[in-house]
N, C-alpha and C. Protein backbone atom coordinates (compact mmCIF):
# COMPACT_ATOMS: atom_id res chain seq x y z
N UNK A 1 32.87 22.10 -36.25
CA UNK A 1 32.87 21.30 -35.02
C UNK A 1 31.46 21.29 -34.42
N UNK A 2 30.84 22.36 -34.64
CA UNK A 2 29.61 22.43 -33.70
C UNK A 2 28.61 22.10 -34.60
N UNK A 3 28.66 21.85 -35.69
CA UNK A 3 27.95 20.88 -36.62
C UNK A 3 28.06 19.04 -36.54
N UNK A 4 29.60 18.56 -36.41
CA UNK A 4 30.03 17.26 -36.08
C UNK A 4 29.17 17.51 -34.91
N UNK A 5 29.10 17.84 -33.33
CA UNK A 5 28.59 17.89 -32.19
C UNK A 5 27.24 17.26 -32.71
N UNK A 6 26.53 17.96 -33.03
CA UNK A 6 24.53 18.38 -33.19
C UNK A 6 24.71 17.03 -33.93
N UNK A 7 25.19 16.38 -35.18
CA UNK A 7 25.24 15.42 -36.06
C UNK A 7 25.66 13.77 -34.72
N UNK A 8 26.51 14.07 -33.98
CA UNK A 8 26.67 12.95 -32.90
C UNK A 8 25.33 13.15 -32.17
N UNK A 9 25.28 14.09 -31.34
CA UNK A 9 24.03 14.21 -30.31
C UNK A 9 23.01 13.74 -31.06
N UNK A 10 22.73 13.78 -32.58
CA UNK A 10 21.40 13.25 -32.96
C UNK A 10 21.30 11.49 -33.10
N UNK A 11 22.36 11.50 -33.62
CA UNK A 11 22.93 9.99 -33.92
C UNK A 11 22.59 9.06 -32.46
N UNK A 12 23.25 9.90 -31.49
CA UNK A 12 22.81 9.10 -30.44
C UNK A 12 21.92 9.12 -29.13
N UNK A 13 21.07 10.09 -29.93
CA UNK A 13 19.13 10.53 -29.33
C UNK A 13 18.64 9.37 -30.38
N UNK A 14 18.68 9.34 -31.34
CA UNK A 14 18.35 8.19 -32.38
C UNK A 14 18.53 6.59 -31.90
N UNK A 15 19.81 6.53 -31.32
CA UNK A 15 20.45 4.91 -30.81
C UNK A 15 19.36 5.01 -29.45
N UNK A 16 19.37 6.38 -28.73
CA UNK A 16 18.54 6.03 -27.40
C UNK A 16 17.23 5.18 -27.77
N UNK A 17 16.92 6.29 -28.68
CA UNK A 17 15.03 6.20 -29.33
C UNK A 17 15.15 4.09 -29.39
N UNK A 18 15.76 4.17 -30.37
CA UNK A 18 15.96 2.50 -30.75
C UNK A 18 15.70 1.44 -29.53
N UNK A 19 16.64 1.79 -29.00
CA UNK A 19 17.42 0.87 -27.50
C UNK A 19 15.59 1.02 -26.97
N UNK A 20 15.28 2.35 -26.68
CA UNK A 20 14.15 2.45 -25.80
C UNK A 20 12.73 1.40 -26.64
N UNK A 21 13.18 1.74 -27.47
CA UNK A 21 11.75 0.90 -28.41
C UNK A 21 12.22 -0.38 -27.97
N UNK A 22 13.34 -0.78 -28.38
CA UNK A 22 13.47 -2.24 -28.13
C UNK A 22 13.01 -2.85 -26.37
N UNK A 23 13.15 -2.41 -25.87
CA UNK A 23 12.84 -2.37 -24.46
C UNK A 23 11.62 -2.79 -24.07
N UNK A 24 10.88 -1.63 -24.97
CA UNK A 24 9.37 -1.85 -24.54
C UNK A 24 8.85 -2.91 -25.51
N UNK A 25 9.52 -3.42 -26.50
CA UNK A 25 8.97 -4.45 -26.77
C UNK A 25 9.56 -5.46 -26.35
N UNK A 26 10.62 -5.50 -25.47
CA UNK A 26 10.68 -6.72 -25.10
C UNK A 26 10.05 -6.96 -23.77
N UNK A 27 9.37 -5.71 -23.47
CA UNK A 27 8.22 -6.05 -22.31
C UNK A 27 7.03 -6.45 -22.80
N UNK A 28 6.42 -6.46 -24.11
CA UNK A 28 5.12 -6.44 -24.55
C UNK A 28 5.55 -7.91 -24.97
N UNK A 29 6.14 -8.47 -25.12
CA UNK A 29 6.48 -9.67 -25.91
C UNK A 29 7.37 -10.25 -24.62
C-alpha cells in the first residue's frame, strides 16, 4: 500500500509538473 501511495503521489507531482509547464507556456506564447 505504501508503495501504491509514493507511485500515485509521484504520478501526480508529475501531472502537476506538466499542467505547470503548460501554463507557463501558454503565457510565453
Amino acid at each position: 500500500m505504501d508503495l501504491t501511495k509514493g507511485n500515485a503521489s509521484s504520478e501526480t507531482t508529475e501531472f502537476a509538473r506538466l499542467n505547470a509547464t503548460a501554463r507557463i507556456r501558454s503565457k510565453l506564447f
